[in-house]
C-alpha atoms as a PDB file:
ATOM      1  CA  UNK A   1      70.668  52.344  57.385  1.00  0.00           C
ATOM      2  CA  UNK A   2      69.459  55.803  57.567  1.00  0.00           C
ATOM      3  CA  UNK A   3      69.022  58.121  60.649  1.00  0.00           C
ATOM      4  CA  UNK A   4      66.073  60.531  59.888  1.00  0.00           C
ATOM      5  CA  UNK A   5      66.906  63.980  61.315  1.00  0.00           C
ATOM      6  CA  UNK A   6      64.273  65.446  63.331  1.00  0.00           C
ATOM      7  CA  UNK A   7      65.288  69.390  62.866  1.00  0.00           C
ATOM      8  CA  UNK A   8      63.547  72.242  64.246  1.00  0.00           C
ATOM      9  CA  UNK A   9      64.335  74.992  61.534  1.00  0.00           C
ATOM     10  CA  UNK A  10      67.971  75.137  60.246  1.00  0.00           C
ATOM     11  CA  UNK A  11      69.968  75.516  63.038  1.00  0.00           C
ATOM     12  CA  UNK A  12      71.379  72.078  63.806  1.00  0.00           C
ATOM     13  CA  UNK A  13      71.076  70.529  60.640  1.00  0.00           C
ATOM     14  CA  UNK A  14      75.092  71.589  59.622  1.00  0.00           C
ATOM     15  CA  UNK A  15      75.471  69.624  62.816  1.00  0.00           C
ATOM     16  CA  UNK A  16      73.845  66.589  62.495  1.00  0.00           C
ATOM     17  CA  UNK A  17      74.978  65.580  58.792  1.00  0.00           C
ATOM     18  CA  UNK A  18      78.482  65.938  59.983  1.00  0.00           C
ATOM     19  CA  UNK A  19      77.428  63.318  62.417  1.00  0.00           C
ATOM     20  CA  UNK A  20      75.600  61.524  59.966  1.00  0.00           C
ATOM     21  CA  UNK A  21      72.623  62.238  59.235  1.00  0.00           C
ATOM     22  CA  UNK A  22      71.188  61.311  55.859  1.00  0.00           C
ATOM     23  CA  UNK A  23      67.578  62.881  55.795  1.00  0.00           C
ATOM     24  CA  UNK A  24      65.920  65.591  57.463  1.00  0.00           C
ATOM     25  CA  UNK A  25      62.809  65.767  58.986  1.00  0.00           C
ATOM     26  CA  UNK A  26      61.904  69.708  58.990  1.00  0.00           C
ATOM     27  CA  UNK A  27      59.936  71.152  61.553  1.00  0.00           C
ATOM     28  CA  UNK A  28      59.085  74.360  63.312  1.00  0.00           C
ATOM     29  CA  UNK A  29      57.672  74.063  67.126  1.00  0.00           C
ATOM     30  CA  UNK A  30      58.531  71.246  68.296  1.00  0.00           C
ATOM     31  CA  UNK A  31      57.546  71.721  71.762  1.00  0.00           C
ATOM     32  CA  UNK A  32      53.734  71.284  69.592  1.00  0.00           C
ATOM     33  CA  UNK A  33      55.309  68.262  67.933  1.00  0.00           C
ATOM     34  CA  UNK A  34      56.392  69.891  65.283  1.00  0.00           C
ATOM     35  CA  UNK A  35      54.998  72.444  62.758  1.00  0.00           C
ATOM     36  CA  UNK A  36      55.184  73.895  59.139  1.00  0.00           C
ATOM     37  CA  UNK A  37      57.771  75.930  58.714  1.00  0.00           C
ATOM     38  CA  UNK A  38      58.624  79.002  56.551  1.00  0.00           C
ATOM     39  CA  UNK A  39      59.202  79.126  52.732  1.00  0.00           C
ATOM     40  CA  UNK A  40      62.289  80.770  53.555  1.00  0.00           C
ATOM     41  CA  UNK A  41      63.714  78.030  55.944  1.00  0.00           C
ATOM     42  CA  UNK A  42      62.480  75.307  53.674  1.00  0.00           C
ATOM     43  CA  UNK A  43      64.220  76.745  50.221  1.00  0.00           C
ATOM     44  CA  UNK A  44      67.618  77.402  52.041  1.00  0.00           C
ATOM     45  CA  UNK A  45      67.651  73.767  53.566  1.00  0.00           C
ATOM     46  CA  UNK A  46      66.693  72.236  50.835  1.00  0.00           C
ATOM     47  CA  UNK A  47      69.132  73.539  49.055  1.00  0.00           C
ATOM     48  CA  UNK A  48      71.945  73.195  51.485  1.00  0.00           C
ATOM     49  CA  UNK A  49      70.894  69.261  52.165  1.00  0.00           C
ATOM     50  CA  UNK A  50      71.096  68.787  47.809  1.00  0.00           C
ATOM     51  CA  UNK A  51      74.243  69.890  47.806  1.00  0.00           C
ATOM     52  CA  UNK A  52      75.121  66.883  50.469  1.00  0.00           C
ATOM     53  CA  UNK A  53      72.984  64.873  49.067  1.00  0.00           C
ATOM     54  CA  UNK A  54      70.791  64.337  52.089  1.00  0.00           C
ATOM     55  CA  UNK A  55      67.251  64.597  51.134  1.00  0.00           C
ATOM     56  CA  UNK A  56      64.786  66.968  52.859  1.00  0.00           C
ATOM     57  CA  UNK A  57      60.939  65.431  54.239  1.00  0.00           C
ATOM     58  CA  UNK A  58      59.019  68.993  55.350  1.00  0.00           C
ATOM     59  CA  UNK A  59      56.017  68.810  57.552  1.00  0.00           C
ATOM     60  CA  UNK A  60      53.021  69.777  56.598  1.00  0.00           C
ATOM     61  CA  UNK A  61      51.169  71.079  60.079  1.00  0.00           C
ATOM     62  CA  UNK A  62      49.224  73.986  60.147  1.00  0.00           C
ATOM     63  CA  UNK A  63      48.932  74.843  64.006  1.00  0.00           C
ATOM     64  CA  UNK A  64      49.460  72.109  67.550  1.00  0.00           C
ATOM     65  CA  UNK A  65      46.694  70.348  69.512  1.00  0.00           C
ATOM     66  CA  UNK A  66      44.954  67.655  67.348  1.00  0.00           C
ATOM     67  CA  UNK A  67      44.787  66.055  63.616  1.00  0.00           C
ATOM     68  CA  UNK A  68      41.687  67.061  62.851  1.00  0.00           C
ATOM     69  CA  UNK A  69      41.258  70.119  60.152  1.00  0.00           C
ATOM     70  CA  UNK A  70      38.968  72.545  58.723  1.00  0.00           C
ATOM     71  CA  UNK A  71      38.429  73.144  55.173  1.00  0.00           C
ATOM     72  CA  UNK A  72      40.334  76.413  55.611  1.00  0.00           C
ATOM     73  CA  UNK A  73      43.195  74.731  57.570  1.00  0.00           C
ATOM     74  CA  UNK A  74      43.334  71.910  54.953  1.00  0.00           C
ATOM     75  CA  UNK A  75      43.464  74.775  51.786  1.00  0.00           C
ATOM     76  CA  UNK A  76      46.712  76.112  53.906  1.00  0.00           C
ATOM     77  CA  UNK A  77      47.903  72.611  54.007  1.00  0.00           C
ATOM     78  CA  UNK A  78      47.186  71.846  49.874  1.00  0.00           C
ATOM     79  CA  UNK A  79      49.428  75.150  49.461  1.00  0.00           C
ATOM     80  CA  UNK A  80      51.840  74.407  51.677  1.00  0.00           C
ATOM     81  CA  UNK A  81      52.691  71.090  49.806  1.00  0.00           C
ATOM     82  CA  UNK A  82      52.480  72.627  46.716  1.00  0.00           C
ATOM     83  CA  UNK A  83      55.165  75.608  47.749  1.00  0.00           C
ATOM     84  CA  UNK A  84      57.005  72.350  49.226  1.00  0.00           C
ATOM     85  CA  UNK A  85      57.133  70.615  45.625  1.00  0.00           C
ATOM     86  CA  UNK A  86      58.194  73.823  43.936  1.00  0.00           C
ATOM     87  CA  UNK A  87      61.124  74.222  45.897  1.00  0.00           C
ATOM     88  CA  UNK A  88      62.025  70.732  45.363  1.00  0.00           C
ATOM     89  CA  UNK A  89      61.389  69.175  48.432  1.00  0.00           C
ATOM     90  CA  UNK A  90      61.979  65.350  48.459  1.00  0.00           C
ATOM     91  CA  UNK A  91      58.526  64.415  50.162  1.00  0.00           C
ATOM     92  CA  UNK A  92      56.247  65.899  53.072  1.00  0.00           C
ATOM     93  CA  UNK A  93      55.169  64.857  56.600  1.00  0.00           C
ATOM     94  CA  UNK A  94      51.162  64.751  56.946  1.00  0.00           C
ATOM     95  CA  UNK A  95      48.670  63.238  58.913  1.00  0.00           C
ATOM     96  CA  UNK A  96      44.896  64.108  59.385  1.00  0.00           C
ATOM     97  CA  UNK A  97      42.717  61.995  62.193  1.00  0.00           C
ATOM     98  CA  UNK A  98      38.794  62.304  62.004  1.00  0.00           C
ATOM     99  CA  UNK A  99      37.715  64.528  64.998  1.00  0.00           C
ATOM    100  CA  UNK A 100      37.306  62.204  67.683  1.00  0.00           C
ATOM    101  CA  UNK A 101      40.570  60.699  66.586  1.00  0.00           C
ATOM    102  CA  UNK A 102      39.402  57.314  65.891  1.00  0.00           C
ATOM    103  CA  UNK A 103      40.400  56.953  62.391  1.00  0.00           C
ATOM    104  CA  UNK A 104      42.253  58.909  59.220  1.00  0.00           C
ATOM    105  CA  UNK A 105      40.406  61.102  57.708  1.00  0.00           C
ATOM    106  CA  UNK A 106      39.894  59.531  54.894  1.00  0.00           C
ATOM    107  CA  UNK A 107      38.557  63.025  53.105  1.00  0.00           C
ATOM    108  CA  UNK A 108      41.372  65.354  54.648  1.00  0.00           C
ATOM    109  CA  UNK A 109      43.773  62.960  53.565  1.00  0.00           C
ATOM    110  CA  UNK A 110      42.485  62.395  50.034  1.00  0.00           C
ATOM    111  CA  UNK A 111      42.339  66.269  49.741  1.00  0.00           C
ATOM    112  CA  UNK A 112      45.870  66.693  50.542  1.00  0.00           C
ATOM    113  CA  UNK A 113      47.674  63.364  48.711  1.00  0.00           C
ATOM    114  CA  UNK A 114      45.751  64.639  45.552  1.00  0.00           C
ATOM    115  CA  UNK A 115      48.847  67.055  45.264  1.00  0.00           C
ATOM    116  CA  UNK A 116      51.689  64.765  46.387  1.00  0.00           C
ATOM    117  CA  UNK A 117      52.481  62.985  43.134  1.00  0.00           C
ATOM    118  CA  UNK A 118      56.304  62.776  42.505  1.00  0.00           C
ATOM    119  CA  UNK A 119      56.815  63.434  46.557  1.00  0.00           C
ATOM    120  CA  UNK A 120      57.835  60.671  49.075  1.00  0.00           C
ATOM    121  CA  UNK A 121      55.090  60.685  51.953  1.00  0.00           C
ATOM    122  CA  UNK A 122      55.049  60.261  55.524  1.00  0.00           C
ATOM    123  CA  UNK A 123      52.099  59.785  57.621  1.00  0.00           C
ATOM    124  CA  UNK A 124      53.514  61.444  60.831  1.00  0.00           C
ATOM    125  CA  UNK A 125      52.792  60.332  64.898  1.00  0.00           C
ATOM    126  CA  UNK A 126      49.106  61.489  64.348  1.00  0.00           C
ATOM    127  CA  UNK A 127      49.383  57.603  63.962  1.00  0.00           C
ATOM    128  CA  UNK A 128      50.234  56.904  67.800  1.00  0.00           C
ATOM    129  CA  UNK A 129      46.949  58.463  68.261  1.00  0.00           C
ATOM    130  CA  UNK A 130      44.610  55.862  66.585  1.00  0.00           C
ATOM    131  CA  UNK A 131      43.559  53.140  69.141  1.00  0.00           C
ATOM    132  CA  UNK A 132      45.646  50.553  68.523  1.00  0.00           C
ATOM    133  CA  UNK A 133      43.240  48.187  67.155  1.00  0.00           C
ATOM    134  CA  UNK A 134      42.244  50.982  64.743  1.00  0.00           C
ATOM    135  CA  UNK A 135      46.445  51.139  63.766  1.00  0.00           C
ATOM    136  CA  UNK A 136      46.144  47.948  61.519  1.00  0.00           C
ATOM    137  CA  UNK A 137      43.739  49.443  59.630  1.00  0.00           C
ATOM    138  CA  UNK A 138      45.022  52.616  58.694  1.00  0.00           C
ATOM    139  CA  UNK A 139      48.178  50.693  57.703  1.00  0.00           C
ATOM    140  CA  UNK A 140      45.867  48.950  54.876  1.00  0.00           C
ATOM    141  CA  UNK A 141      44.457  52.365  53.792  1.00  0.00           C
ATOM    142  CA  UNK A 142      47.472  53.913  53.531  1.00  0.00           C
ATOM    143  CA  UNK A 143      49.389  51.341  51.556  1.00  0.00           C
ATOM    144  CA  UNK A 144      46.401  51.595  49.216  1.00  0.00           C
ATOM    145  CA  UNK A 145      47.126  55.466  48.625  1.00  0.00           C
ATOM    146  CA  UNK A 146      50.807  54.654  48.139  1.00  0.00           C
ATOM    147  CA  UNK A 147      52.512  56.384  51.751  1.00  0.00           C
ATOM    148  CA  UNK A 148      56.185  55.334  51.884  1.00  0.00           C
ATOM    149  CA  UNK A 149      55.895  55.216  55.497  1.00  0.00           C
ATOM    150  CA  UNK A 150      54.577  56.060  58.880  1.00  0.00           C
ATOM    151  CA  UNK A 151      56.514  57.583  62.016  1.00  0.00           C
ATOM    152  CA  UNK A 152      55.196  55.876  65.271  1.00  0.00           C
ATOM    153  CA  UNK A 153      56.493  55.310  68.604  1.00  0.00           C
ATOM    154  CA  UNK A 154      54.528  52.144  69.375  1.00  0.00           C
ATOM    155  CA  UNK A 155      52.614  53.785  72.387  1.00  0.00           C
ATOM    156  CA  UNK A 156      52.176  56.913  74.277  1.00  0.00           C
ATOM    157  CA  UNK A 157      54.669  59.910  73.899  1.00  0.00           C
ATOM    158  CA  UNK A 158      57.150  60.018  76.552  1.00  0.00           C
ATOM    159  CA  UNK A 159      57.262  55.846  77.019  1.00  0.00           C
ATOM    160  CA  UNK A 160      60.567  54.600  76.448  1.00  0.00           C
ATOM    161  CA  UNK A 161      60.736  52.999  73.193  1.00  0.00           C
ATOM    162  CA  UNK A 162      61.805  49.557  74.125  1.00  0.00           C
ATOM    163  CA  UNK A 163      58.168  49.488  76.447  1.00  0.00           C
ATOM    164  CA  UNK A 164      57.037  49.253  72.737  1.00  0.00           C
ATOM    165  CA  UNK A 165      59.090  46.945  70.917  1.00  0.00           C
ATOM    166  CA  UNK A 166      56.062  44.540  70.642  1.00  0.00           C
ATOM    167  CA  UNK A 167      53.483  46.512  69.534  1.00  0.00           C
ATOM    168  CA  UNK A 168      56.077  48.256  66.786  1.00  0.00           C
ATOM    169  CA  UNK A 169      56.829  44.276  65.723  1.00  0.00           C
ATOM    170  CA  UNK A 170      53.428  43.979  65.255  1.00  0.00           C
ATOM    171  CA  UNK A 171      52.829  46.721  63.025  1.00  0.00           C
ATOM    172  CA  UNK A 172      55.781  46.248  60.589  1.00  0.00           C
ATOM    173  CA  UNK A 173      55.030  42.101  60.751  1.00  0.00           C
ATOM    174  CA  UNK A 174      51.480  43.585  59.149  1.00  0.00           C
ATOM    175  CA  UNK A 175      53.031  46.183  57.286  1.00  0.00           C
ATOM    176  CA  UNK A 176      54.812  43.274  55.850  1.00  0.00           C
ATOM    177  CA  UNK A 177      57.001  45.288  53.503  1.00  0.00           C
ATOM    178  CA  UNK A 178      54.294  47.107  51.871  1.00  0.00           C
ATOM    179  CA  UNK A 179      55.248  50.551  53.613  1.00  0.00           C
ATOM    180  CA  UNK A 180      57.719  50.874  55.946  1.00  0.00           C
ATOM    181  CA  UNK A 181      57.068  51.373  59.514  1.00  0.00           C
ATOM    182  CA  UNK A 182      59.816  54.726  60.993  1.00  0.00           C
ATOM    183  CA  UNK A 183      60.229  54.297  64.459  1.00  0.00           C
ATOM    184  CA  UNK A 184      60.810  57.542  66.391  1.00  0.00           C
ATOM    185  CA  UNK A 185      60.203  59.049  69.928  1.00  0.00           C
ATOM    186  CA  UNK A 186      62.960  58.747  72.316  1.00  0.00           C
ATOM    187  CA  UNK A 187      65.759  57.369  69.779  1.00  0.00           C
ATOM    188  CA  UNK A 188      68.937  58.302  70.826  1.00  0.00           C
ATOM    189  CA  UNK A 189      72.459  57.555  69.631  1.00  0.00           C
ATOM    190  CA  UNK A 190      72.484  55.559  72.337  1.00  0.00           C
ATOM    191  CA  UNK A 191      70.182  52.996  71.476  1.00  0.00           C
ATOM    192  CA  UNK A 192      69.526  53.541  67.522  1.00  0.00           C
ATOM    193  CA  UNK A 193      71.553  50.266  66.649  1.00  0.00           C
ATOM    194  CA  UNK A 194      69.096  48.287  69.345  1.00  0.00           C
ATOM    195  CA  UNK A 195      66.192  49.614  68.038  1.00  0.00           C
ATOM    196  CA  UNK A 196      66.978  48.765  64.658  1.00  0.00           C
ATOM    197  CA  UNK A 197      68.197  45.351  65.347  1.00  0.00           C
ATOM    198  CA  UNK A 198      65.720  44.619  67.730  1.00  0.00           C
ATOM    199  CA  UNK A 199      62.645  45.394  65.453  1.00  0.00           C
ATOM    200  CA  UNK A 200      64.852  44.790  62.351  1.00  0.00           C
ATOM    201  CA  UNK A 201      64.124  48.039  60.510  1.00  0.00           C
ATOM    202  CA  UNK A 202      66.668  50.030  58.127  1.00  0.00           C
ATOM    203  CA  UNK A 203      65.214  53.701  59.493  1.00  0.00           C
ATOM    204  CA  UNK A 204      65.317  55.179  62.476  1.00  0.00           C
ATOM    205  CA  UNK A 205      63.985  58.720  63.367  1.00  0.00           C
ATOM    206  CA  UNK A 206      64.375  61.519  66.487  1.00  0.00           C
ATOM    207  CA  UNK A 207      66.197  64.225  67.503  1.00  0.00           C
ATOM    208  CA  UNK A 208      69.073  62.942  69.042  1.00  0.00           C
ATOM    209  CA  UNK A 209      69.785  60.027  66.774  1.00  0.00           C
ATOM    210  CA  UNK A 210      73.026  61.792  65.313  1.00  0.00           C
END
């Protein structure tokens, strides 16, 4: 079982491995859902979570609003990951929609996992923002570029998770153990141990699941 650590710089990450915690999502801005955050912040978490052995997944987001970037805002992106890897981050958090947000861009996306070999990746809640039809789909594609996994919450932000138990069942049934589907949005320590016997999943994800 691991609880996934949704941190928003360094502050309460002490905190939440004490309570159990055994890898961190990093983030800056989460009131945006969550951006990149500094080299400095990264390096110094990193290197506290190694010394725990809790392993470290850093988003890479260059701004809020949508998932769909420029060629300047995907070279900041490329960088970013590459700074990431130096420092020894365990894997990165990306996502990148086409600009109506109908599907991954499949261009963006190719641009940025040409630089994530011998990094664990997550295709963030970008996801939740497919149509759901679409969702299926992008699971296929990105089993086929080798993502570990994808963070969803089933159905719109801010609906309580259990509204999307089904939907989530349906995705990991077609996932079918080919990448693994991270719930998140609205996890709690309150309800982690439902979730994850409910939809029968090892990894659970948020900000107040510790």
């Amino acid at each position: 079982m691991i609880k996934e650590f949704c941190a928003e710089n360094f502050t309460n990450i002490p905190q939440a491995i004490q309570r159990g915690a055994r890898r961190i999502e990093l983030c800056d801005n989460l009131t945006v859902g969550g951006t990149s955050v500094s080299l400095g912040v990264l390096t110094e978490t990193i290197s506290y979570c190694h010394e725990l052995e809790v392993s470290v997944m850093t988003i890479i987001r260059p701004r809020g609003g949508d998932f769909f970037y420029n060629d300047t805002e995907l070279k900041m992106m490329e960088i970013d990951i590459l700074e990431a890897k130096k420092v020894g981050a365990d894997g990165v958090v990306i996502g990148c929609l086409t600009e109506d947000q109908s599907e991954i861009d499949i261009e963006g996306m190719d641009q940025l996992l040409a630089h994530t070999e011998g990094l664990q990746v997550t295709f963030h809640m970008a996801f939740d923002s497919l149509p759901k039809e679409e969702q299926f789909n992008a699971i296929d594609w990105l089993v086929e570029r080798g993502v570990e996994r994808i963070l969803t919450h089933g159905g719109p932000a801010g609906t309580p998770i259990q509204e999307n138990f089904e939907h989530l069942k349906a995705l990991i049934a077609h996932a079918d153990g080919r990448i693994i589907i991270l719930p998140g949005g609205g996890i709690t320590t309150q309800n982690a141990q439902e979730v994850m016997d409910t939809l029968g999943v090892k990894e659970v994800h948020g900000t107040k699941i510790v």
